[in-house]
N, C-alpha and C. Protein backbone atom coordinates (compact mmCIF):
# COMPACT_ATOMS: atom_id res chain seq x y z
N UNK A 1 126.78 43.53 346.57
CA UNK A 1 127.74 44.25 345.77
C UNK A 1 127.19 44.45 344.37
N UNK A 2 127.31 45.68 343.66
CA UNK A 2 126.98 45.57 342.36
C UNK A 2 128.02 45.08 341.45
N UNK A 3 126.81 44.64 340.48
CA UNK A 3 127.53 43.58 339.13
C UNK A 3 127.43 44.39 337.53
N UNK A 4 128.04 44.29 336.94
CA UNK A 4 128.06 45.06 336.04
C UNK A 4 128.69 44.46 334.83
N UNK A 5 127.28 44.71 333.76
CA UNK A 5 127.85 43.79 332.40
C UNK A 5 127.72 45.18 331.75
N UNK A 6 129.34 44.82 330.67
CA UNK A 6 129.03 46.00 329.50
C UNK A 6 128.08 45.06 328.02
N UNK A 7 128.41 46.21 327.48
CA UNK A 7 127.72 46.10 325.71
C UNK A 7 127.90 46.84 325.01
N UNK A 8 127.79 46.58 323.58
CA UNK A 8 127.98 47.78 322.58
C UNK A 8 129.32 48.29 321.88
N UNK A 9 130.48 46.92 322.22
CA UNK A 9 131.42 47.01 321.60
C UNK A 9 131.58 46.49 320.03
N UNK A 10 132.33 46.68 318.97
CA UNK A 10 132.27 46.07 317.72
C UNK A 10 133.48 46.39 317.22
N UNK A 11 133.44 46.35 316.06
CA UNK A 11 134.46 47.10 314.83
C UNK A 11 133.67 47.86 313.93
N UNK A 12 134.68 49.33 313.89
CA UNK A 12 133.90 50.17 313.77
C UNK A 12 135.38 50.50 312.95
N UNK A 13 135.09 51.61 311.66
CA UNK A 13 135.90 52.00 310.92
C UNK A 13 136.76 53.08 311.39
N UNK A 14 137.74 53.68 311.38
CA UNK A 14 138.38 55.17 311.97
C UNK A 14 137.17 56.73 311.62
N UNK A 15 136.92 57.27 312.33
CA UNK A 15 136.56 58.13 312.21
C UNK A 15 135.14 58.02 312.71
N UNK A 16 134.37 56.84 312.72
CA UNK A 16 133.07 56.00 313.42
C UNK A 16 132.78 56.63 314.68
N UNK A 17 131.67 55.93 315.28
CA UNK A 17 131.42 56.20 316.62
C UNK A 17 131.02 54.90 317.09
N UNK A 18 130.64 55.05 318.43
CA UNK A 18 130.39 53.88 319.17
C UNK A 18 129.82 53.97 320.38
N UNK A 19 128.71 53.23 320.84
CA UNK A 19 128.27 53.63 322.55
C UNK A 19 128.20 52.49 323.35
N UNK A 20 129.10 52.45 324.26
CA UNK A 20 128.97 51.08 324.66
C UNK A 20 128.02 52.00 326.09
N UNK A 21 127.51 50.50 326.94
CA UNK A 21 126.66 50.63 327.88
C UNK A 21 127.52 49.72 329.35
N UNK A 22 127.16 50.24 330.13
CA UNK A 22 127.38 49.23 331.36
C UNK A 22 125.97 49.30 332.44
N UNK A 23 125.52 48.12 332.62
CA UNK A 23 124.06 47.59 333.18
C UNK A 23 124.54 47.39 334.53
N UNK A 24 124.32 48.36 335.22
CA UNK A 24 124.38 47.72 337.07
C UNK A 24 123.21 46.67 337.64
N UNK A 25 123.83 45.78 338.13
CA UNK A 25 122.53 45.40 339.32
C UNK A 25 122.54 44.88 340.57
N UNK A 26 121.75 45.13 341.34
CA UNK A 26 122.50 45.28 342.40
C UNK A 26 121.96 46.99 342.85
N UNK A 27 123.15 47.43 344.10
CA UNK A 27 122.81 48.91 344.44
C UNK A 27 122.61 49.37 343.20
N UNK A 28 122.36 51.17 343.74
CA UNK A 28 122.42 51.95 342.53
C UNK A 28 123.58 52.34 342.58
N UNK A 29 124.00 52.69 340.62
CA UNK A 29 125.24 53.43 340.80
C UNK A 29 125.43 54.93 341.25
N UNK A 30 124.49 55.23 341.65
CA UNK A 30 124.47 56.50 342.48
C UNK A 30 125.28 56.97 343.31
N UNK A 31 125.47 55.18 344.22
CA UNK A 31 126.72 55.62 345.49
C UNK A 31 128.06 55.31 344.93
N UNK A 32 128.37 55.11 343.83
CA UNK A 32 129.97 54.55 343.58
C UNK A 32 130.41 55.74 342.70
N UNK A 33 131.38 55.77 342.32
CA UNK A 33 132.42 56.14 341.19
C UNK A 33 132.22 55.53 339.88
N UNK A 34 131.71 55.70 339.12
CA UNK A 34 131.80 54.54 337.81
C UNK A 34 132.82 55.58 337.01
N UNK A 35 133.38 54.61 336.28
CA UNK A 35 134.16 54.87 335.59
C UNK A 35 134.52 53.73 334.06
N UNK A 36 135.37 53.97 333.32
CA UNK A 36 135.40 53.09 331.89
C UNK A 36 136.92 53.05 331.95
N UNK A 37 137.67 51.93 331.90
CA UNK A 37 139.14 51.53 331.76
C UNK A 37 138.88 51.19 330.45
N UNK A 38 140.28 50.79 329.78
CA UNK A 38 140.31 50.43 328.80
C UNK A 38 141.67 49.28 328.72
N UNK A 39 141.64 48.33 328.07
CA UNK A 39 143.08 47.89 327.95
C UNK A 39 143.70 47.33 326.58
N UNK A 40 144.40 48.13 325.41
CA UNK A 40 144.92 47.39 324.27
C UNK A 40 145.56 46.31 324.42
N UNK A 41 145.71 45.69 323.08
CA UNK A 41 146.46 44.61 323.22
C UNK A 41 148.01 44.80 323.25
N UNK A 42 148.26 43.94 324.26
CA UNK A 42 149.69 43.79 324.77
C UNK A 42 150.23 45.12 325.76
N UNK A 43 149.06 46.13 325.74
CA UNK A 43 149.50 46.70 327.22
C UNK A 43 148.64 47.03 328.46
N UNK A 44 149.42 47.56 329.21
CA UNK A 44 148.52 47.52 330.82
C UNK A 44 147.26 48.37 330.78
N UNK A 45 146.30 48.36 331.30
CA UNK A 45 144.91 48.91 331.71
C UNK A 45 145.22 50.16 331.99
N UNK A 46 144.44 50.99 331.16
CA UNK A 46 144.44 52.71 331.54
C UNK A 46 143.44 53.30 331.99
N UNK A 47 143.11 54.25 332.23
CA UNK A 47 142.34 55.17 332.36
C UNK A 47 141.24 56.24 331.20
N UNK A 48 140.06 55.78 331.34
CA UNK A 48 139.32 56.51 329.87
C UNK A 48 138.87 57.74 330.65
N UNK A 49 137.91 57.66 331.60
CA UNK A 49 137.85 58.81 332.33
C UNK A 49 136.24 57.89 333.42
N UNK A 50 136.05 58.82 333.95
CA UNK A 50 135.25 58.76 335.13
C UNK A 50 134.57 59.45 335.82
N UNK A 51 133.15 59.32 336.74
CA UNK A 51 132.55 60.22 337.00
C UNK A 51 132.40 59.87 338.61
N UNK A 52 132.92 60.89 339.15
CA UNK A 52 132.49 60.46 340.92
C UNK A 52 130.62 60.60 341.76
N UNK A 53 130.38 59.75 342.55
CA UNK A 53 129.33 59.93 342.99
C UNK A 53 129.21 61.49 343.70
N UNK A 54 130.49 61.90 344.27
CA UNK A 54 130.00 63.41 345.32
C UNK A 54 129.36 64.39 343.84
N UNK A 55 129.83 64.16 342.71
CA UNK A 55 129.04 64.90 341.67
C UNK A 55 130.65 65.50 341.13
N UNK A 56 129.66 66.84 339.94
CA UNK A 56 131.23 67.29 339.29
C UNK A 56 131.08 66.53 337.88
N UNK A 57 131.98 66.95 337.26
CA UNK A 57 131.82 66.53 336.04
C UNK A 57 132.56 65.69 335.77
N UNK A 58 132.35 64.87 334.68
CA UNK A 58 133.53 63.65 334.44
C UNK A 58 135.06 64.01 334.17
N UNK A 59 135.91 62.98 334.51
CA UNK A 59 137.03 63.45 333.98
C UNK A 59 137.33 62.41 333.22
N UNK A 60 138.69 63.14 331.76
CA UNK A 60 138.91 62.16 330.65
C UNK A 60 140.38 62.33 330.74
N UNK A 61 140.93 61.07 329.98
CA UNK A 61 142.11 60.60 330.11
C UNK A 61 142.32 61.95 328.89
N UNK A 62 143.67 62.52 328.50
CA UNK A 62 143.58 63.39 327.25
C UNK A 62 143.65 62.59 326.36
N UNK A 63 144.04 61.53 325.80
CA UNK A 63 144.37 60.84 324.58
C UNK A 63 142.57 60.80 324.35
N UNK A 64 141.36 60.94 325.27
CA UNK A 64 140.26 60.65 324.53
C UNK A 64 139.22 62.02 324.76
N UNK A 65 140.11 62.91 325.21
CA UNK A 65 139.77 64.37 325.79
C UNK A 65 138.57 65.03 324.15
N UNK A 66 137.48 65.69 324.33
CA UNK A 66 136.74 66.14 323.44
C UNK A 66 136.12 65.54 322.55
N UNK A 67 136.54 63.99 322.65
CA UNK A 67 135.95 62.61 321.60
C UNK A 67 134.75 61.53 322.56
N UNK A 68 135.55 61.30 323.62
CA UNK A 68 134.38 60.47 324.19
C UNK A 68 133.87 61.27 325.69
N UNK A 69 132.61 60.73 326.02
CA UNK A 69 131.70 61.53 326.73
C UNK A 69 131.02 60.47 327.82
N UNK A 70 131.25 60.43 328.48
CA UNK A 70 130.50 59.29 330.02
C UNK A 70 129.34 59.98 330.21
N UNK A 71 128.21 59.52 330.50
CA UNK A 71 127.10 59.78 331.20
C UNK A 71 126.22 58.34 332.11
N UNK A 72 125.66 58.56 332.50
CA UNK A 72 124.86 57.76 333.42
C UNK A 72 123.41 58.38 333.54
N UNK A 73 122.74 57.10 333.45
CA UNK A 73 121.47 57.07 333.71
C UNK A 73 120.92 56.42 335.23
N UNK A 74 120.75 57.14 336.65
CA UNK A 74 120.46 56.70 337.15
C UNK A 74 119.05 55.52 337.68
N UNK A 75 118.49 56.57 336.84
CA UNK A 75 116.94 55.75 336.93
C UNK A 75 117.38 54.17 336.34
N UNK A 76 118.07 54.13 335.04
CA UNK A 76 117.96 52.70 334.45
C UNK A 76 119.14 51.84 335.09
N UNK A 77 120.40 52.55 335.98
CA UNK A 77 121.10 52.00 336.49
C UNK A 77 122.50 51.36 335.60
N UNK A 78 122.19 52.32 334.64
CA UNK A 78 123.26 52.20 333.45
C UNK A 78 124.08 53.25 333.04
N UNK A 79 125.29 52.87 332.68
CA UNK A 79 126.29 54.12 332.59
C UNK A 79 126.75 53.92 331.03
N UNK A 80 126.82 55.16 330.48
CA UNK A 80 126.97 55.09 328.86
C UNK A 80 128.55 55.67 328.63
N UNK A 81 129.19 55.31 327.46
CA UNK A 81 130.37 55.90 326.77
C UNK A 81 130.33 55.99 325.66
N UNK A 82 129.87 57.14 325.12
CA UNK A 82 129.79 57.52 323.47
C UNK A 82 131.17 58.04 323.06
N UNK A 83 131.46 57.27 322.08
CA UNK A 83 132.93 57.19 321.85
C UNK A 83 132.97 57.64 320.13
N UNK A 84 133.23 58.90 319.80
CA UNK A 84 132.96 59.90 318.51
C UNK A 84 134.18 59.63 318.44
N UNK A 85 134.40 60.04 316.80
CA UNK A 85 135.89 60.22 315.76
C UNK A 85 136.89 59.09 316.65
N UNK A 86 136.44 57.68 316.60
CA UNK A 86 137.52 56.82 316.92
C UNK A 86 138.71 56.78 316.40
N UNK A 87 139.46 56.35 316.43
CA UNK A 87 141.13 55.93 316.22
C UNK A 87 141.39 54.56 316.22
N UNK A 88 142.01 53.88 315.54
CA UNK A 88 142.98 52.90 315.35
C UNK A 88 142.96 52.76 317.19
N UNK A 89 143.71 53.61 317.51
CA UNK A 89 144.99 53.59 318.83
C UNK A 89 144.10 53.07 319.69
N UNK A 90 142.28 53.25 319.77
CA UNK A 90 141.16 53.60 320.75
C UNK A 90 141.17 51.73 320.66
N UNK A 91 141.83 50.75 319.64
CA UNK A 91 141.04 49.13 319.91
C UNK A 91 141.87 49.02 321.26
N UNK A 92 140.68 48.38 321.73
CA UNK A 92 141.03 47.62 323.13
C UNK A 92 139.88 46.85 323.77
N UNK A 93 140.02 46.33 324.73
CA UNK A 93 139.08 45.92 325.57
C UNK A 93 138.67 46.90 326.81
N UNK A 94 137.41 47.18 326.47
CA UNK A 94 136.63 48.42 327.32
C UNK A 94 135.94 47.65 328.35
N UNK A 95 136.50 48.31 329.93
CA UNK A 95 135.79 47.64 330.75
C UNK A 95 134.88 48.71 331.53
N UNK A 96 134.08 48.45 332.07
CA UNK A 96 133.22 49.23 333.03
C UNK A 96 133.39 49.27 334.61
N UNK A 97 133.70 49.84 335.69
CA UNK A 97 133.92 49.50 336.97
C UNK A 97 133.55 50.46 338.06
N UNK A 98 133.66 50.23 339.17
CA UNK A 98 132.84 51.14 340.00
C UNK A 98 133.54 50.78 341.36
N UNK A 99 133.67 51.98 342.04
CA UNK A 99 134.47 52.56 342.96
C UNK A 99 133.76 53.01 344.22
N UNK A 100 133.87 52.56 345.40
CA UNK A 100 133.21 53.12 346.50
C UNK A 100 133.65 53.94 347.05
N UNK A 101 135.25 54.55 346.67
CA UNK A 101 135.24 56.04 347.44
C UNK A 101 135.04 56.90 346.19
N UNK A 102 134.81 57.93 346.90
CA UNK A 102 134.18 58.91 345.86
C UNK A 102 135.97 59.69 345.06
N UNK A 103 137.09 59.48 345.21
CA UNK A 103 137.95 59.80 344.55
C UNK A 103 138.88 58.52 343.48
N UNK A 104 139.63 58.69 342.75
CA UNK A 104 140.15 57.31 342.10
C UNK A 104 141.54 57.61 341.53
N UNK A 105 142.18 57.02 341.66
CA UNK A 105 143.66 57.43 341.06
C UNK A 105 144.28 56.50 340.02
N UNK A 106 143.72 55.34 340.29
CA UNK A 106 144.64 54.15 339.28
C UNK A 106 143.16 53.11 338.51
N UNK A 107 143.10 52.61 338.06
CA UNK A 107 142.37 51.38 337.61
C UNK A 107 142.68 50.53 338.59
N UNK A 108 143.72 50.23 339.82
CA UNK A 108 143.11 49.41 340.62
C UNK A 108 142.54 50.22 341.84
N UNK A 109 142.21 51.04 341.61
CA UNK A 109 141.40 51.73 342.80
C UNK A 109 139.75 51.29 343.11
N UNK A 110 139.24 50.81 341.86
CA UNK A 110 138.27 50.44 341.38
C UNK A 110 137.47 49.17 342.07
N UNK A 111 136.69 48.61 342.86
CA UNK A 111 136.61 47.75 343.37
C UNK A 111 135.59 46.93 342.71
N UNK A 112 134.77 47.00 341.66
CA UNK A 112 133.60 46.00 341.06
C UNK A 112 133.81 46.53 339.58
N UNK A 113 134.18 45.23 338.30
CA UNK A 113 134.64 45.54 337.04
C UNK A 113 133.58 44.50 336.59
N UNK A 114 133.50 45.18 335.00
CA UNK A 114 132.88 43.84 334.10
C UNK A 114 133.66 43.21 333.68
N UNK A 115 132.93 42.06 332.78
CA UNK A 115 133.73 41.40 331.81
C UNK A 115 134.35 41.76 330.38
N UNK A 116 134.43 43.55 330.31
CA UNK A 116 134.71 43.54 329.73
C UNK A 116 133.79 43.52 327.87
N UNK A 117 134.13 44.51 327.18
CA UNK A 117 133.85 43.86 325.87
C UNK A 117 134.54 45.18 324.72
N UNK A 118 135.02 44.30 323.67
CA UNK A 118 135.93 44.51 322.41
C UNK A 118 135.72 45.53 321.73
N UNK A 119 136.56 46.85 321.58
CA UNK A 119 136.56 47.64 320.76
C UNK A 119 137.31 47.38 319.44
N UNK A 120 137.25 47.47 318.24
CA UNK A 120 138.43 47.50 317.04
C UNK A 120 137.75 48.34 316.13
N UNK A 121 138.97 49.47 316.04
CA UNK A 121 138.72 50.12 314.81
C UNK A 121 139.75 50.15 313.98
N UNK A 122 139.67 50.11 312.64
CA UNK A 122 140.26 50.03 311.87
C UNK A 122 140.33 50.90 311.04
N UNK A 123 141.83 50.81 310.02
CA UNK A 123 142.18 52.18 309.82
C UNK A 123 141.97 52.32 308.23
């Protein structure tokens, strides 16, 4: 099964940027769904957006629609989230996860997550 650590979270000022990373190892992420959840404090796990293995372009939650951008590097087996003109609203805990059917509807659709790591921006 693949394992997957993120990186590249901090505190970052409003208006900042940020790129966090997620490191597969294990398969490639070639055959899964990867995707980036997110979860603030004190509420439930959402949706940032995601990219399916059948191909197609990513999709984004709108609250982060035209600001942040998913890509993946297959060769290095790492999936990126460049996260432009942050927000206050954007602190949370950013997780990384990956999906073996090629469609996804919820954050628990998701079957292999990281541990996670800390966004805060401040305003």
């Amino acid at each position: 099964q693949v394992q997957l650590v993120e990186s590249g979270g901090g505190l970052v000022q409003a208006g900042g940027s940020l790129r966090l990373s997620c490191a597969a190892s294990g398969p490639t992420i070639a055959g899964y769904t990867m995707g980036w959840i997110r979860q603030p404090p004190g509420k439930e796990r959402e949706f940032v957006g995601f990219i399916s293995y059948i191909g197609g372009a990513a999709l984004y939650a709108n609250s982060v629609k035209g600001r942040f951008t998913i890509s993946k590097d297959v060769a290095k087996n790492t999936m990126y989230l460049q996260m432009n003109s942050l927000k206050p609203e954007d602190t949370a805990v950013y997780y990384c996860a990956a999906a073996s059917s090629g469609s996804v509807h919820a954050p628990s659709s998701f079957d292999y997550w990281g541990q996670g790591t800390q966004v805060t921006v401040s305003s």
